[in-house]
Protein backbone atom coordinates (compact mmCIF):
# COMPACT_ATOMS: atom_id res chain seq x y z
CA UNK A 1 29.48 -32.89 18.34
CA UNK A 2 26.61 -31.27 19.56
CA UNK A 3 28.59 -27.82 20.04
CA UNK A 4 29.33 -28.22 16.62
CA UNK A 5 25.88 -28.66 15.11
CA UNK A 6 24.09 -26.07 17.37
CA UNK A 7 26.33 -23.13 17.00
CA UNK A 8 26.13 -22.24 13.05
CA UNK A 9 22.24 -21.55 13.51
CA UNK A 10 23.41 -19.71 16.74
CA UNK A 11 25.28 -17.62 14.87
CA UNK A 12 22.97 -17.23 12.15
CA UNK A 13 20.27 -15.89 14.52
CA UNK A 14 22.38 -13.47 16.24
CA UNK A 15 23.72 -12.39 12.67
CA UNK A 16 20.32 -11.87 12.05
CA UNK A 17 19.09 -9.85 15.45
CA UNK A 18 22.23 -7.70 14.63
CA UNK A 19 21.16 -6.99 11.05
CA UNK A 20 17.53 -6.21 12.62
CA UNK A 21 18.88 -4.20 15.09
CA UNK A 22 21.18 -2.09 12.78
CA UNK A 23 17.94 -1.54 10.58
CA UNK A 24 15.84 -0.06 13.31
CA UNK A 25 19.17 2.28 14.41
CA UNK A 26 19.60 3.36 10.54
CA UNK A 27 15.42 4.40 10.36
CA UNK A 28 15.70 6.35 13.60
CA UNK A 29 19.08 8.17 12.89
CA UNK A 30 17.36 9.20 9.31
CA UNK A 31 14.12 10.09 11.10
CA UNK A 32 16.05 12.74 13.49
CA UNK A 33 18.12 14.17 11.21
CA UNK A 34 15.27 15.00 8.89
CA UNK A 35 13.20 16.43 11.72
CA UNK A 36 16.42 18.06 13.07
CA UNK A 37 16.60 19.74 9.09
CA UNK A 38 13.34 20.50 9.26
CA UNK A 39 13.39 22.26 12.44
CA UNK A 40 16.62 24.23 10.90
CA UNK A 41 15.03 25.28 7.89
CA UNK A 42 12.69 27.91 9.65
CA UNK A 43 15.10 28.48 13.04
CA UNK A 44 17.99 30.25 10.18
CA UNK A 45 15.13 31.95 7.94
CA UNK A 46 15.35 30.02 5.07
CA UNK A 47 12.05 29.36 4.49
CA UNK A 48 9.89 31.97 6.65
CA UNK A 49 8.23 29.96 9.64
CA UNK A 50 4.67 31.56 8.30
CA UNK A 51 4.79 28.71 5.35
CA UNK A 52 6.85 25.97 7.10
CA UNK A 53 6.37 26.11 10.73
CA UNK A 54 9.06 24.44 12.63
CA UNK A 55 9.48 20.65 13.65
CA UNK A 56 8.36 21.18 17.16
CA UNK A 57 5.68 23.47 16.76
CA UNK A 58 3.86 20.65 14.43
CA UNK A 59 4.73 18.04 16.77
CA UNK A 60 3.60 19.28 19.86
CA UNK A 61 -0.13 20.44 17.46
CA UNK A 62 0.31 16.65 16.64
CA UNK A 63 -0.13 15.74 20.06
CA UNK A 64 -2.63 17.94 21.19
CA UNK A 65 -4.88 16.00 18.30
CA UNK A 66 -4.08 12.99 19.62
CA UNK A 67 -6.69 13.61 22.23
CA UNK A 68 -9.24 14.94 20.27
CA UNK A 69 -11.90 12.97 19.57
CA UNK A 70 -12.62 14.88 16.30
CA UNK A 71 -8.87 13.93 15.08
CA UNK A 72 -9.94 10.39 15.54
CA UNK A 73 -13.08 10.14 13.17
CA UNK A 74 -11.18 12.15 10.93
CA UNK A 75 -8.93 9.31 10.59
CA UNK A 76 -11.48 6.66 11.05
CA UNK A 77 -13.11 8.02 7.77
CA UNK A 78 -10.55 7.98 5.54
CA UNK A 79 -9.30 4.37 6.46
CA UNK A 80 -12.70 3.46 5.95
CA UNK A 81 -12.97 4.63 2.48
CA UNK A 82 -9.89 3.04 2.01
CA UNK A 83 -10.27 -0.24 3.31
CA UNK A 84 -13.90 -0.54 0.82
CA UNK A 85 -12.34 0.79 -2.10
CA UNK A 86 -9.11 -1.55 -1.32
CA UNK A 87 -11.47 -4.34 -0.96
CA UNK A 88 -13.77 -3.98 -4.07
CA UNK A 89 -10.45 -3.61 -5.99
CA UNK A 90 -8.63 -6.58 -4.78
CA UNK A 91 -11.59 -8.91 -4.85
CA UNK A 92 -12.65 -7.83 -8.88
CA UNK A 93 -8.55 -7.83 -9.47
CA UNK A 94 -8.19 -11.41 -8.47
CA UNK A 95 -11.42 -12.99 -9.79
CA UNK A 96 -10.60 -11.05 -13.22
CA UNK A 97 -7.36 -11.20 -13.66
CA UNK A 98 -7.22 -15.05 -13.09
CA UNK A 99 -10.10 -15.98 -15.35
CA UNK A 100 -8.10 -13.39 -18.36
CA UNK A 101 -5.18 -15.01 -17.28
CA UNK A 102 -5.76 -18.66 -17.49
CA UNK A 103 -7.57 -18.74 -20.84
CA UNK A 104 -4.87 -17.01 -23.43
CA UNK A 105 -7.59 -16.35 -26.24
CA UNK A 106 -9.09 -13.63 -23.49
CA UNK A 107 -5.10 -12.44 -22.62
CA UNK A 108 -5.07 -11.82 -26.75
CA UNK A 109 -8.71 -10.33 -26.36
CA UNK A 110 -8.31 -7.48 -23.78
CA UNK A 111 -4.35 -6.83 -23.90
CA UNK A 112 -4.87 -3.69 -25.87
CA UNK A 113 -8.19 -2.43 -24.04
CA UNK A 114 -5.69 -2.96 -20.82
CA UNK A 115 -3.30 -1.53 -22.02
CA UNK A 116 -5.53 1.41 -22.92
CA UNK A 117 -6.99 1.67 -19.55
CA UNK A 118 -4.21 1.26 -17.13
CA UNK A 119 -1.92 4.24 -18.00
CA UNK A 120 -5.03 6.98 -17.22
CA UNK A 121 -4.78 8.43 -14.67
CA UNK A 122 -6.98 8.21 -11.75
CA UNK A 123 -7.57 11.70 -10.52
CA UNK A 124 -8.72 12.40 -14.12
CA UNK A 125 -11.70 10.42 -13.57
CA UNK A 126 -12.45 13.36 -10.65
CA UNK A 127 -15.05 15.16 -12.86
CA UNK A 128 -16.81 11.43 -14.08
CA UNK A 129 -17.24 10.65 -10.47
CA UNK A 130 -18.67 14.08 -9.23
CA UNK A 131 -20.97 13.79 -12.48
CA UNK A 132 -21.85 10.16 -11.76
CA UNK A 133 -22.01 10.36 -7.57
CA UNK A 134 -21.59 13.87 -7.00
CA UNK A 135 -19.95 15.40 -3.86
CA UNK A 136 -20.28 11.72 -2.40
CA UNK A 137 -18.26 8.89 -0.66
CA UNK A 138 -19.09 6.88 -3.80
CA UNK A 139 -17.52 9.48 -6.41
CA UNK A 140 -14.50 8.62 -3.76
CA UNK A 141 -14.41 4.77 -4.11
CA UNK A 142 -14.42 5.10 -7.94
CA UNK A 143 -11.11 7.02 -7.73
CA UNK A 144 -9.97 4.68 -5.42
CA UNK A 145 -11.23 1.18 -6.76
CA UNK A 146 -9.95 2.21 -10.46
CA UNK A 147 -6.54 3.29 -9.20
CA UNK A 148 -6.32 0.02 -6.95
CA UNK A 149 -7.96 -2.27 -9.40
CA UNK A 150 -4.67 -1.78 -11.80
CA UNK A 151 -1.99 -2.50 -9.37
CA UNK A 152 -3.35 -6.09 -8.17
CA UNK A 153 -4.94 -7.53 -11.81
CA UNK A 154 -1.75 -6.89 -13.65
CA UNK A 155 0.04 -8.53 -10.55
CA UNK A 156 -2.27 -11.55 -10.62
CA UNK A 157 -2.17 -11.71 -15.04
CA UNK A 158 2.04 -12.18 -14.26
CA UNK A 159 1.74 -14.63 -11.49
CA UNK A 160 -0.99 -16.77 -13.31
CA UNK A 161 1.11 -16.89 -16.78
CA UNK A 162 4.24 -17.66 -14.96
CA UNK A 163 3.13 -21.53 -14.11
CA UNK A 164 5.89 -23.42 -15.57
CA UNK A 165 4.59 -25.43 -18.33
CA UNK A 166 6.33 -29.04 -17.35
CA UNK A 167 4.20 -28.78 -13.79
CA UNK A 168 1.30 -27.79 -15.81
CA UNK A 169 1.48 -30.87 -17.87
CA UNK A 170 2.51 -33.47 -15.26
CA UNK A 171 -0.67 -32.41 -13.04
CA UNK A 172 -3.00 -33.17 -15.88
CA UNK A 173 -0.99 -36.32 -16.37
CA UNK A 174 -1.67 -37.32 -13.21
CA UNK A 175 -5.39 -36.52 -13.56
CA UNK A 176 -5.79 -33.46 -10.91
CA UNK A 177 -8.93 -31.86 -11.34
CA UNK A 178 -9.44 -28.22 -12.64
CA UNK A 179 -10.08 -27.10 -8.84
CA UNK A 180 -7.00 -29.36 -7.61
CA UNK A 181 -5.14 -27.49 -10.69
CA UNK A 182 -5.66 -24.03 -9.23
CA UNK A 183 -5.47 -24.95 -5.48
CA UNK A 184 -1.89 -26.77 -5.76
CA UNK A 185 -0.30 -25.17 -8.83
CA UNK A 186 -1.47 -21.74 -9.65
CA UNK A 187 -2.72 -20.50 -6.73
CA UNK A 188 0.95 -21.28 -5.00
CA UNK A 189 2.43 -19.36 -8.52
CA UNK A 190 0.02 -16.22 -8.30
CA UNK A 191 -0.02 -15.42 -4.60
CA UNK A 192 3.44 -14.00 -4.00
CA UNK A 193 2.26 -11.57 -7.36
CA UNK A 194 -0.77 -11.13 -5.48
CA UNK A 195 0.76 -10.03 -2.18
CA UNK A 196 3.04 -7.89 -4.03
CA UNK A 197 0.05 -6.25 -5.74
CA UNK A 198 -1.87 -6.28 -3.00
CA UNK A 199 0.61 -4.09 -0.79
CA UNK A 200 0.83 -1.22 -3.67
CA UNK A 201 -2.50 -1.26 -4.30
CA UNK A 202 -2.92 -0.45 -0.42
CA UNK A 203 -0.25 2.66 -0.81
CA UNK A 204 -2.12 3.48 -3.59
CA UNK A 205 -5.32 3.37 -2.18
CA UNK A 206 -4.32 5.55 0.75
CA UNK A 207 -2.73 8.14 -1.64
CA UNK A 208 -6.33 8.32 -3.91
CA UNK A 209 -8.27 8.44 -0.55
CA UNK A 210 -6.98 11.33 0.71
CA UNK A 211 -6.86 13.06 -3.01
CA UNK A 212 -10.19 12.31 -3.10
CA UNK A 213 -10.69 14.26 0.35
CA UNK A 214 -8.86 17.18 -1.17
CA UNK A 215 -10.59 17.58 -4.47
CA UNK A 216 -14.34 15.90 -4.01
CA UNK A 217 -14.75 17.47 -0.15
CA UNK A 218 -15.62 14.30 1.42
CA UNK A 219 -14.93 13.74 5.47
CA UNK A 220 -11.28 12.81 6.14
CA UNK A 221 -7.82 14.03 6.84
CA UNK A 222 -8.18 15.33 3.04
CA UNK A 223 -10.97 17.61 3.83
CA UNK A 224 -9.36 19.13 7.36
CA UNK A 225 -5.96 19.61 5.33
CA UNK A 226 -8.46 21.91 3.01
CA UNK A 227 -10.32 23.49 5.53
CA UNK A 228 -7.25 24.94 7.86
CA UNK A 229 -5.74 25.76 4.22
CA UNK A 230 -8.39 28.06 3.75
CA UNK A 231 -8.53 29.41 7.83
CA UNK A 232 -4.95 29.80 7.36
CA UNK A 233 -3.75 27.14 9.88
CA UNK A 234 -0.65 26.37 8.18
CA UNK A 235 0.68 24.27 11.51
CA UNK A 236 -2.99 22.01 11.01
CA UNK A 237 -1.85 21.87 7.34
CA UNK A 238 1.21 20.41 8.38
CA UNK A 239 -0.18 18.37 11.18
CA UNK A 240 -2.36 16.08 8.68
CA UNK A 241 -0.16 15.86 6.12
CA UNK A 242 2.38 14.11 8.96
CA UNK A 243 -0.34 12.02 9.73
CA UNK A 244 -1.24 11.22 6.04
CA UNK A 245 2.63 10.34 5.89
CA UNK A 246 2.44 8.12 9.12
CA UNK A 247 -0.91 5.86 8.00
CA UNK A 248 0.91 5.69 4.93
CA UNK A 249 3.89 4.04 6.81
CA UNK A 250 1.83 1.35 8.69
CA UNK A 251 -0.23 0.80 5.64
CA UNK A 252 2.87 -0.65 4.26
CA UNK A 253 4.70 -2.55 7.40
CA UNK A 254 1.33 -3.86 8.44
CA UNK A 255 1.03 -5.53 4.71
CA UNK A 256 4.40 -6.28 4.51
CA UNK A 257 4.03 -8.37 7.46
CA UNK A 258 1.27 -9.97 6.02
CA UNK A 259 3.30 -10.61 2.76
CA UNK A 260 5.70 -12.62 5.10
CA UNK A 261 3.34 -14.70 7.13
CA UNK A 262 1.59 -15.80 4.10
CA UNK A 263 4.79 -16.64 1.40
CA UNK A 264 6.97 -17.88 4.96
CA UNK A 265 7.43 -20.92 2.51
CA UNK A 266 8.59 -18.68 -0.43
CA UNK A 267 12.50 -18.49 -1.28
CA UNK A 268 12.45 -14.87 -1.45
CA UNK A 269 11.55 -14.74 2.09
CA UNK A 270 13.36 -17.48 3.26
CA UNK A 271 16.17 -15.63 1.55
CA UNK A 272 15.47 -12.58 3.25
CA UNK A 273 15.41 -14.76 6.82
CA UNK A 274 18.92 -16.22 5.90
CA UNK A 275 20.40 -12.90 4.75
């Protein structure tokens, strides 16, 4: 009897670790065969190696930054733009959005001025922000707060509206406060919307950080990408723009593990643990 009951979730774990394993095998055979095209590309002259320098060449410049110091604060500045703008975004996205979202007559109010707002694009707001800030970190975190802002209060507007009615009602039948309201029902509604906003608005982020670096000049992967442009390191050029791919890769495991650890409880990732 025992046999019996401990071997399904036996098998169900090791279902799982193979399904895990086959994951991580899939990623790395992908991985090598684009750096094995890339590296072909340039070897049998169809691109010449003067615009897109082979695999190895970039690699091995890669790792010659990796112990300089320089590469480091390069880095260090642009995640730190990023993380403030990120912040100030998610913070005004969440208070906002759930105060428009729980009283309908302000839903009615600003749907069109949202609507208005949301489809500009951000790197049109470039010339506003040199105006306002000018060639500053500041002109930087506009870009990236408005771009960010978007992603996470249209996220938290969904999850807030999609409290099912019947719960609604039964917790004010049973006399929860407005605070007990938000904290049991809500709250529990809006976060997996907010963790899904949350984790584009960090890709986003990242992507408006570094444009920012390009077009406004400020320190960061952005501006060295620019600068060997113009000394005409093309291998440097390619070197950050790896790198601008590879933060952009833990940006989104690191906050997709954060997704899981905080919506463990939620069916989609229970679902995805079962799978």
């Amino acid at each position: 009897m025992t046999t019996a009951r401990v071997a399904p979730p036996t098998r169900m774990r090791a279902r799982r670790q193979t399904h895990r394993i086959r994951k991580v095998v899939l990623g790395v055979a992908g991985l090598l065969g684009f750096l094995a095209t890339w590296q072909l590309i340039p070897a049998l002259g169809i691109v010449d190696p003067r615009f897109l320098p082979p695999a190895s060449e970039v690699l091995a410049q890669l790792g010659h930054q990796f112990v300089d110091l320089e590469f480091w604060r390069n880095v260090g500045r642009t995640l730190t733009t990023w993380g403030i703008g990120l912040l100030i975004a998610t913070v005004a996205a969440v208070a906002l959005g759930t105060v428009v979202g729980l009283v309908p007559y302000l839903r009615r109010l600003t749907h069109t001025t949202v609507e208005f707002l949301r489809p500009i694009p951000s790197v049109a707001l470039i010339p506003l922000a040199i105006l306002l800030f000018g060639f500053q970190v500041p002109a930087a975190l506009l870009i990236v707060v408005y771009a960010s802002f978007w992603q996470v209060f249209v996220q938290v507007l969904y999850g807030v509206a999609d409290v099912d009615t019947v719960a609604r009602d039964t917790a004010r039948s049973f006399g929860l406060t407005r605070a007990e309201r938000f904290r049991e029902l809500v709250l529990p509604t809006a976060l997996p919307y907010i963790m899904t906003g949350l984790r584009l608005a960090a890709a986003v982020a990242l992507i408006l950080t570094v444009t920012a670096e390009l077009l406004i000049g400020i320190p960061g992967i952005g501006r060295v990408i620019v600068f060997a442009r113009s000394a005409g390191d093309v291998t440097t050029v390619y070197v950050y723009v790896v790198v601008a791919g590879l933060l952009g890769l833990i940006v989104n495991l690191v906050f997709r593990v954060i997704e899981r650890r905080a919506l463990f409880w939620h069916q989609s990732v229970r679902g995805e643990d079962a799978a």
